[in-house]
Protein backbone atom coordinates (compact mmCIF):
# COMPACT_ATOMS: atom_id res chain seq x y z
CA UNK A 1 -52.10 -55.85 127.09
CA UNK A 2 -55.69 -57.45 125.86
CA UNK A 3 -56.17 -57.08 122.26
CA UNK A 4 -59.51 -55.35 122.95
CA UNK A 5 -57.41 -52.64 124.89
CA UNK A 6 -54.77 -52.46 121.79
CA UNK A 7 -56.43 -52.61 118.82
CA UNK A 8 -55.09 -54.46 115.27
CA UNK A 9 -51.44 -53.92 114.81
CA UNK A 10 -51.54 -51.49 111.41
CA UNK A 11 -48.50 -50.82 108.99
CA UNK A 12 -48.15 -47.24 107.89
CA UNK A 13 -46.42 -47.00 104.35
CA UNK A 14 -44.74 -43.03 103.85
CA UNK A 15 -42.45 -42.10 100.80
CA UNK A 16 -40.09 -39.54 102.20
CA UNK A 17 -38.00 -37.26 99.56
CA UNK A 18 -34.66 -36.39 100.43
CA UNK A 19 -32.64 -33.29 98.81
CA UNK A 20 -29.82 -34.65 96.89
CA UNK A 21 -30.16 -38.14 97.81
CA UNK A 22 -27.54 -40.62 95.54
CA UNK A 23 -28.94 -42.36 92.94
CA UNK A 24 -27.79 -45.34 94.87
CA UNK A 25 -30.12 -44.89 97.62
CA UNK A 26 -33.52 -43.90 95.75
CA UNK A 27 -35.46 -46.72 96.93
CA UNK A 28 -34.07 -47.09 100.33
CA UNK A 29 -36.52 -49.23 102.68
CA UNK A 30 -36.25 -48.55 106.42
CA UNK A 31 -38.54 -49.37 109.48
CA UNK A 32 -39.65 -48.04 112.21
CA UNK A 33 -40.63 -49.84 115.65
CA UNK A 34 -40.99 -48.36 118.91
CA UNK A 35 -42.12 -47.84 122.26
CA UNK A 36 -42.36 -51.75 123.19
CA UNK A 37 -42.83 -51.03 126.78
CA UNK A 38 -41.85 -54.97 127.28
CA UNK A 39 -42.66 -56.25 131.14
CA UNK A 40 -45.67 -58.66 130.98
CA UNK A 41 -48.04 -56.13 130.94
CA UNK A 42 -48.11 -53.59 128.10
CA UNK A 43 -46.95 -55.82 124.68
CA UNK A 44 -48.29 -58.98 124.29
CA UNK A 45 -45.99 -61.56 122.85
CA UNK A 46 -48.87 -62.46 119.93
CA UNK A 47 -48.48 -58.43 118.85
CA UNK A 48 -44.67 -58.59 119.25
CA UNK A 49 -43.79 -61.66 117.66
CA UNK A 50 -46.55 -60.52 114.37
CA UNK A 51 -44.70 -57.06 114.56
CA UNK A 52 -41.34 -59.06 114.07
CA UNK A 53 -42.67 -61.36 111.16
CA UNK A 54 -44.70 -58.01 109.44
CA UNK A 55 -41.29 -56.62 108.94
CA UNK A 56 -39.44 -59.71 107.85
CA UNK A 57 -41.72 -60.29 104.88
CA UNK A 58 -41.20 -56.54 104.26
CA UNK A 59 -37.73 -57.25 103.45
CA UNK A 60 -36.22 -54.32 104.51
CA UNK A 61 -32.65 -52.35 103.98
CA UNK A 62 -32.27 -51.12 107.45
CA UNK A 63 -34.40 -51.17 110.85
CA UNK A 64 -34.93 -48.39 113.80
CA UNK A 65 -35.74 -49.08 116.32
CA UNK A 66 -36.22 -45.90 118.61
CA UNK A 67 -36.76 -46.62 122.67
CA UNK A 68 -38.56 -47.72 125.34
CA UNK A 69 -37.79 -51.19 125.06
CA UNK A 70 -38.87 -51.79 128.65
CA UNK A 71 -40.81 -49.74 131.58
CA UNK A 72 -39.54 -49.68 134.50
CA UNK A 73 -37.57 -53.02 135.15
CA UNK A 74 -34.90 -53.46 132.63
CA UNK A 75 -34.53 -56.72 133.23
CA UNK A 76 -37.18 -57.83 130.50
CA UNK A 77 -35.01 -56.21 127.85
CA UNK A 78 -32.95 -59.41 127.63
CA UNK A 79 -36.15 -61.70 126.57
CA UNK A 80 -37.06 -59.18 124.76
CA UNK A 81 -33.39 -58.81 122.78
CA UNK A 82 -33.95 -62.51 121.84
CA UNK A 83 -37.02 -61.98 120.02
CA UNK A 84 -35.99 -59.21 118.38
CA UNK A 85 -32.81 -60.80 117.44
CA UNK A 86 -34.92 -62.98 114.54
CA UNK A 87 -35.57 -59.31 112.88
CA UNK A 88 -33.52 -59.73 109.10
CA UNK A 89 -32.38 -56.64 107.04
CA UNK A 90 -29.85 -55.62 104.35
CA UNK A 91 -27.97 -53.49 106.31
CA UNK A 92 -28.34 -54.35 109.45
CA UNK A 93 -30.80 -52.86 113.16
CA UNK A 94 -29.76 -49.73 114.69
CA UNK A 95 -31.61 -48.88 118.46
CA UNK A 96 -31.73 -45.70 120.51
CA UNK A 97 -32.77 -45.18 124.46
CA UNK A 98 -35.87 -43.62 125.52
CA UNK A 99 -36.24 -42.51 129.03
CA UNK A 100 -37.93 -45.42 130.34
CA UNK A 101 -34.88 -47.27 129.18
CA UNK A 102 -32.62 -44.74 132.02
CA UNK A 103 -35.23 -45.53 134.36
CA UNK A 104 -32.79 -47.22 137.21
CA UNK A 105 -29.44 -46.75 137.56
CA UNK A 106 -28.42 -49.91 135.69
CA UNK A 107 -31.19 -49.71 133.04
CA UNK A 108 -28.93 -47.93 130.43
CA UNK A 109 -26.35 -50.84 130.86
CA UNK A 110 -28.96 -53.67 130.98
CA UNK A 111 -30.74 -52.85 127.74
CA UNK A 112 -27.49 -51.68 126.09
CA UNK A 113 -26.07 -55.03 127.23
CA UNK A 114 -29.39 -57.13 126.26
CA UNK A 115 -29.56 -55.63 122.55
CA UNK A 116 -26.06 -55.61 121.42
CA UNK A 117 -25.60 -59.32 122.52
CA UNK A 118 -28.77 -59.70 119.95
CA UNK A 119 -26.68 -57.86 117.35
CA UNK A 120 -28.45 -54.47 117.20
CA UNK A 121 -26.35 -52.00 117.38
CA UNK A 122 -27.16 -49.25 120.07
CA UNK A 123 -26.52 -45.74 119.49
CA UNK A 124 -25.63 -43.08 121.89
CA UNK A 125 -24.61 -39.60 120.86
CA UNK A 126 -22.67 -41.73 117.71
CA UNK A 127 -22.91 -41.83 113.73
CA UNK A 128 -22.76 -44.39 112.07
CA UNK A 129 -23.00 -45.68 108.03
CA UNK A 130 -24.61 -48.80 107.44
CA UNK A 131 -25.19 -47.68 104.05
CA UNK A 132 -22.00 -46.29 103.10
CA UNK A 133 -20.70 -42.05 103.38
CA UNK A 134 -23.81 -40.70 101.44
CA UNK A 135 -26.47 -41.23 104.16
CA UNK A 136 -25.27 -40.87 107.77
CA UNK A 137 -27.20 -42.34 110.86
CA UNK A 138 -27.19 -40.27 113.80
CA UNK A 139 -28.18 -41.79 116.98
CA UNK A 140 -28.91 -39.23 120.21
CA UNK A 141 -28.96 -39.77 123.69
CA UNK A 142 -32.50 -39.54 125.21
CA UNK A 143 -33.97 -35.90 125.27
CA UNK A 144 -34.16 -35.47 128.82
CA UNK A 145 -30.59 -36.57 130.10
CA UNK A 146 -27.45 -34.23 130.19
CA UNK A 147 -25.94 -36.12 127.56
CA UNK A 148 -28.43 -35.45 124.40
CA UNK A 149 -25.52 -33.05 122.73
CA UNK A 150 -26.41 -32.66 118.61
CA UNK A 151 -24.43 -30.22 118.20
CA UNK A 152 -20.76 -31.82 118.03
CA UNK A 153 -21.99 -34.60 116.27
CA UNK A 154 -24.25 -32.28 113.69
CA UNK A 155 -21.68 -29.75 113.50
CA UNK A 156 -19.33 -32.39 112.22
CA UNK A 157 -21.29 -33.13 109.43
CA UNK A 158 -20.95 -32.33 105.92
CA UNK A 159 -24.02 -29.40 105.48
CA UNK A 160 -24.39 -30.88 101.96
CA UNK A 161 -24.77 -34.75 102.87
CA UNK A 162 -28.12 -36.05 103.67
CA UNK A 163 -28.64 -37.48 106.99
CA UNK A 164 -31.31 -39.10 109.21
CA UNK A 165 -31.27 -38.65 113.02
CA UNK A 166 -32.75 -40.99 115.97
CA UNK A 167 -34.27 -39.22 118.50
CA UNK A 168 -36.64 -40.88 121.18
CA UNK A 169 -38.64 -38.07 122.09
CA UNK A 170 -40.23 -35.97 118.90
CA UNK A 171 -39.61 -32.55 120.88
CA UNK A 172 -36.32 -32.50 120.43
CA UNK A 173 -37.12 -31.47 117.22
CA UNK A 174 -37.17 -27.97 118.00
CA UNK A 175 -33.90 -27.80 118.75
CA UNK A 176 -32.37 -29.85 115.56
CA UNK A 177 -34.22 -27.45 113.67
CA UNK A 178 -30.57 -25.80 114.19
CA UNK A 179 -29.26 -28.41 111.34
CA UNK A 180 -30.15 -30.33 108.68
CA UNK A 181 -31.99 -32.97 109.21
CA UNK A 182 -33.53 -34.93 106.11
CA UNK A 183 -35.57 -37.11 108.71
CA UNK A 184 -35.96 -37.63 112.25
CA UNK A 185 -37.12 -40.58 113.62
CA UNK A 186 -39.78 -40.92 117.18
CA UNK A 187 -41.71 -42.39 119.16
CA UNK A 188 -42.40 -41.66 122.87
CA UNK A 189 -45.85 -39.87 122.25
CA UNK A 190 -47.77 -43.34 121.78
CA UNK A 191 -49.51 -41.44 119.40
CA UNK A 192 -51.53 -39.82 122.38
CA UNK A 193 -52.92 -43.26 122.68
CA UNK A 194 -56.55 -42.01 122.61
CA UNK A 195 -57.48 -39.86 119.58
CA UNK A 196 -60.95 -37.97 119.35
CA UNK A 197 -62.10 -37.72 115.42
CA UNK A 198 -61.86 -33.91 115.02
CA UNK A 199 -60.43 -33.60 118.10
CA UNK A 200 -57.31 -35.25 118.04
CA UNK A 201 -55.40 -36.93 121.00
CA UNK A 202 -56.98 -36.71 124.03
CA UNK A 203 -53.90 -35.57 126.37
CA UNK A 204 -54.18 -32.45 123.88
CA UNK A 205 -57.41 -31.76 124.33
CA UNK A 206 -56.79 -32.39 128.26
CA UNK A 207 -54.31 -30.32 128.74
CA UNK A 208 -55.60 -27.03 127.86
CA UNK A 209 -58.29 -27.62 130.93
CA UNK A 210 -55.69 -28.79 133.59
CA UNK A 211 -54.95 -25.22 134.65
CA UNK A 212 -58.82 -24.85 135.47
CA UNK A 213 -58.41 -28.30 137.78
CA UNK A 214 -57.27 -28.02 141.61
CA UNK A 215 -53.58 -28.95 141.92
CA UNK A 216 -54.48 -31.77 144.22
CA UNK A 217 -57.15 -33.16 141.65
CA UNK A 218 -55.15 -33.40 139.10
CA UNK A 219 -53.38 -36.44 140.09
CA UNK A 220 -56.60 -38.64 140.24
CA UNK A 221 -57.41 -37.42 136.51
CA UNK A 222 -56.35 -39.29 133.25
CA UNK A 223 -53.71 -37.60 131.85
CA UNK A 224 -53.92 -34.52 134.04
CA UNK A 225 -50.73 -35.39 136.30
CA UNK A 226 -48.32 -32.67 136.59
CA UNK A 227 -45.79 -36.06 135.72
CA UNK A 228 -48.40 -36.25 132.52
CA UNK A 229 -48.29 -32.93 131.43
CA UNK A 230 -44.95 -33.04 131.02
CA UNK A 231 -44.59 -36.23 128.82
CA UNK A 232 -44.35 -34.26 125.29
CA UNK A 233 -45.00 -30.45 124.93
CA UNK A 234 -45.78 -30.81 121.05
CA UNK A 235 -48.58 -32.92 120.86
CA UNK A 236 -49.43 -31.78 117.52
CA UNK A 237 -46.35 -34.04 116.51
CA UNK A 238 -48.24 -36.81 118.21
CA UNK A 239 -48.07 -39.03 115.43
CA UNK A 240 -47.27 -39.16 111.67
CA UNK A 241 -44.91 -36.75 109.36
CA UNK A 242 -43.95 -33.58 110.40
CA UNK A 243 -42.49 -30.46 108.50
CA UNK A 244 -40.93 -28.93 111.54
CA UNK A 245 -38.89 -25.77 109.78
CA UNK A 246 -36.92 -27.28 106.84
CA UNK A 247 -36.66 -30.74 108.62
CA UNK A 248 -38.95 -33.93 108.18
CA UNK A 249 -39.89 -35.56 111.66
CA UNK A 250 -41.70 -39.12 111.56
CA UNK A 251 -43.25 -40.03 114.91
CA UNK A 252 -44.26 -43.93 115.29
CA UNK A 253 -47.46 -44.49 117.73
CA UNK A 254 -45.44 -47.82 119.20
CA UNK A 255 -46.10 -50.88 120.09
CA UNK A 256 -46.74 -50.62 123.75
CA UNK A 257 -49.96 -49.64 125.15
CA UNK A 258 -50.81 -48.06 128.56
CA UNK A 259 -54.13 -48.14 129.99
CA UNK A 260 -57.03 -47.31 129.47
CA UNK A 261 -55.71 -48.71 125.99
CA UNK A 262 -55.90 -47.43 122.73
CA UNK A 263 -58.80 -45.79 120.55
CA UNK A 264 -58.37 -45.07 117.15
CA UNK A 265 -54.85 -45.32 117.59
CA UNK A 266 -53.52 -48.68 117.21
CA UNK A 267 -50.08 -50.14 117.20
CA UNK A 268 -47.72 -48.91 114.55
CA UNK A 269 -45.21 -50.64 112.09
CA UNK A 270 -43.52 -48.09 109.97
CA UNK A 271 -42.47 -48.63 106.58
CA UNK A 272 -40.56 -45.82 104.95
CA UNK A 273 -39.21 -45.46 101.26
CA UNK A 274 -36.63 -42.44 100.67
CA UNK A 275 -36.83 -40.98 97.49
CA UNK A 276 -34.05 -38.78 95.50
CA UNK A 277 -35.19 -35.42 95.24
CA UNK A 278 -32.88 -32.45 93.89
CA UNK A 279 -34.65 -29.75 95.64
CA UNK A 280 -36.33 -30.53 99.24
CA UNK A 281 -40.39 -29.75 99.09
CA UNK A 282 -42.27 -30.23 101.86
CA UNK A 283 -44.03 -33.39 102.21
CA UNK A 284 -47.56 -33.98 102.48
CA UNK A 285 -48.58 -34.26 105.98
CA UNK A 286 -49.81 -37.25 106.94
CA UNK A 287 -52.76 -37.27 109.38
CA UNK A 288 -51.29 -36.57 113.37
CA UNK A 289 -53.51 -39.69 114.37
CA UNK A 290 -52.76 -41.03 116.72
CA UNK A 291 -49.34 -42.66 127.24
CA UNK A 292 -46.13 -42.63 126.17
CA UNK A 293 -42.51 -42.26 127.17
């Protein structure tokens, strides 16, 4: 994807408090990457390869990485696994699946294959303590398959223990609002790609006119696609930190871009801090700035 058509790769830098977090952990560094849409045509290899050294000077304790690490072919995902191999943390790089990632029949086994020969571990409905028993990781399968179960994994889960949760798609955080969840990590939305000042993203603003549009029309129109429309049904989580009930939900605008490219919404590395709190208060929104999945 041209640069013009992508925008400067940004860091985002968010302090996230977590209720009873041990003493151990205050200080926790973790980051986010997502949505790489890999396949010669969306991610350049200038943005990937400044995404991967961005995080290596961060120096980092652990690193998410949460879907979409190809399109359509999955094939890509192995050139792609050998860049993202050089990424360095503490504790280690824990992936998830997005949908384009289920794409084919083989994709799931391709990129599964293609990362964990890289050394990132790939989660599927598992949990999993790079950090030790005081902060489980729990890694979902993709919202839209049969298999994304929370609940036995959840369920199993100390109520008291603070936890963080991989989820590709940011709506399934209406239905972990069922558990505790300290923080959720997305991506899928692409932030909306296109973001209006004062209007927000553009597939938002869309979508409350498609109804008015001739069924037929629709699929000529930007973002107006029945397929489209059906990408993300909260796009006021587009982007950014979310209270969603009692839970914290951090949606990263990607590194991918679709056309017709990205306005006011670029590229997104980002950097997270957990922070011991005793009681849980909500955070301060950050702005839902900034097609996805």
């Amino acid at each position: 994807m041209h640069r013009l058509l992508t925008g400067p790769l940004t860091t985002e830098t968010v302090s996230i408090p977590i209720q009873n977090l041990a003493a151990a952990l205050d200080g926790l560094t973790l980051v986010q990457l997502s949505d790489f849409h890999y396949d010669g045509y969306r991610l350049s290899e200038a943005l990937l390869q400044a995404a991967i050294a961005q995080t290596n000077a961060l120096h980092p304790d652990l690193i998410f990485l949460t879907g979409d690490f190809v399109t359509y072919d999955p094939q890509p995902a192995y050139a792609l696994a050998q860049q993202l191999r050089h990424l360095k943390s503490t504790y280690g790089t824990y992936a998830i699946l997005g949908n384009h990632d289920l794409y084919q029949g083989n994709s799931r086994r391709v990129v599964t294959t293609a990362l964990t020969q890289a050394d990132i571990s790939v989660l599927w409905n598992q949990i999993v303590y790079p950090v030790g028993p005081d902060l489980p990781v729990v890694g979902l399968a993709d919202f839209w398959t049969q298999e994304f179960k929370p609940r036995p994994l959840l369920d199993w889960l100390d109520p008291n223990t603070p936890r963080i949760v991989l989820s590709h798609n940011p709506d399934s955080a209406e239905v972990l609002k069922t558990w505790r969840v300290d923080l959720q990590l997305s991506g899928h939305t692409h932030g909306g790609q296109i973001v209006l000042p004062g209007i927000g993203p553009v597939p938002a603003a869309l979508r409350q006119f498609r109804h008015y549009v001739p069924r037929w029309l629709r699929e000529y129109l930007p973002y107006m696609s029945d397929r489209c429309a059906k990408v993300v049904k909260h796009w006021e989580w587009a982007a950014g930190l979310i209270q969603v009930g009692s839970n914290q939900l951090y949606v990263n605008r990607g590194l991918g871009t679709y056309l017709p490219g990205r306005l006011f919404c670029p590229p997104e590395i980002t950097v997270i801090t957990l922070r011991a709190s005793p009681q849980l208060t909500s955070p301060s929104l950050l702005s839902a700035n900034c097609l996805p999945g």
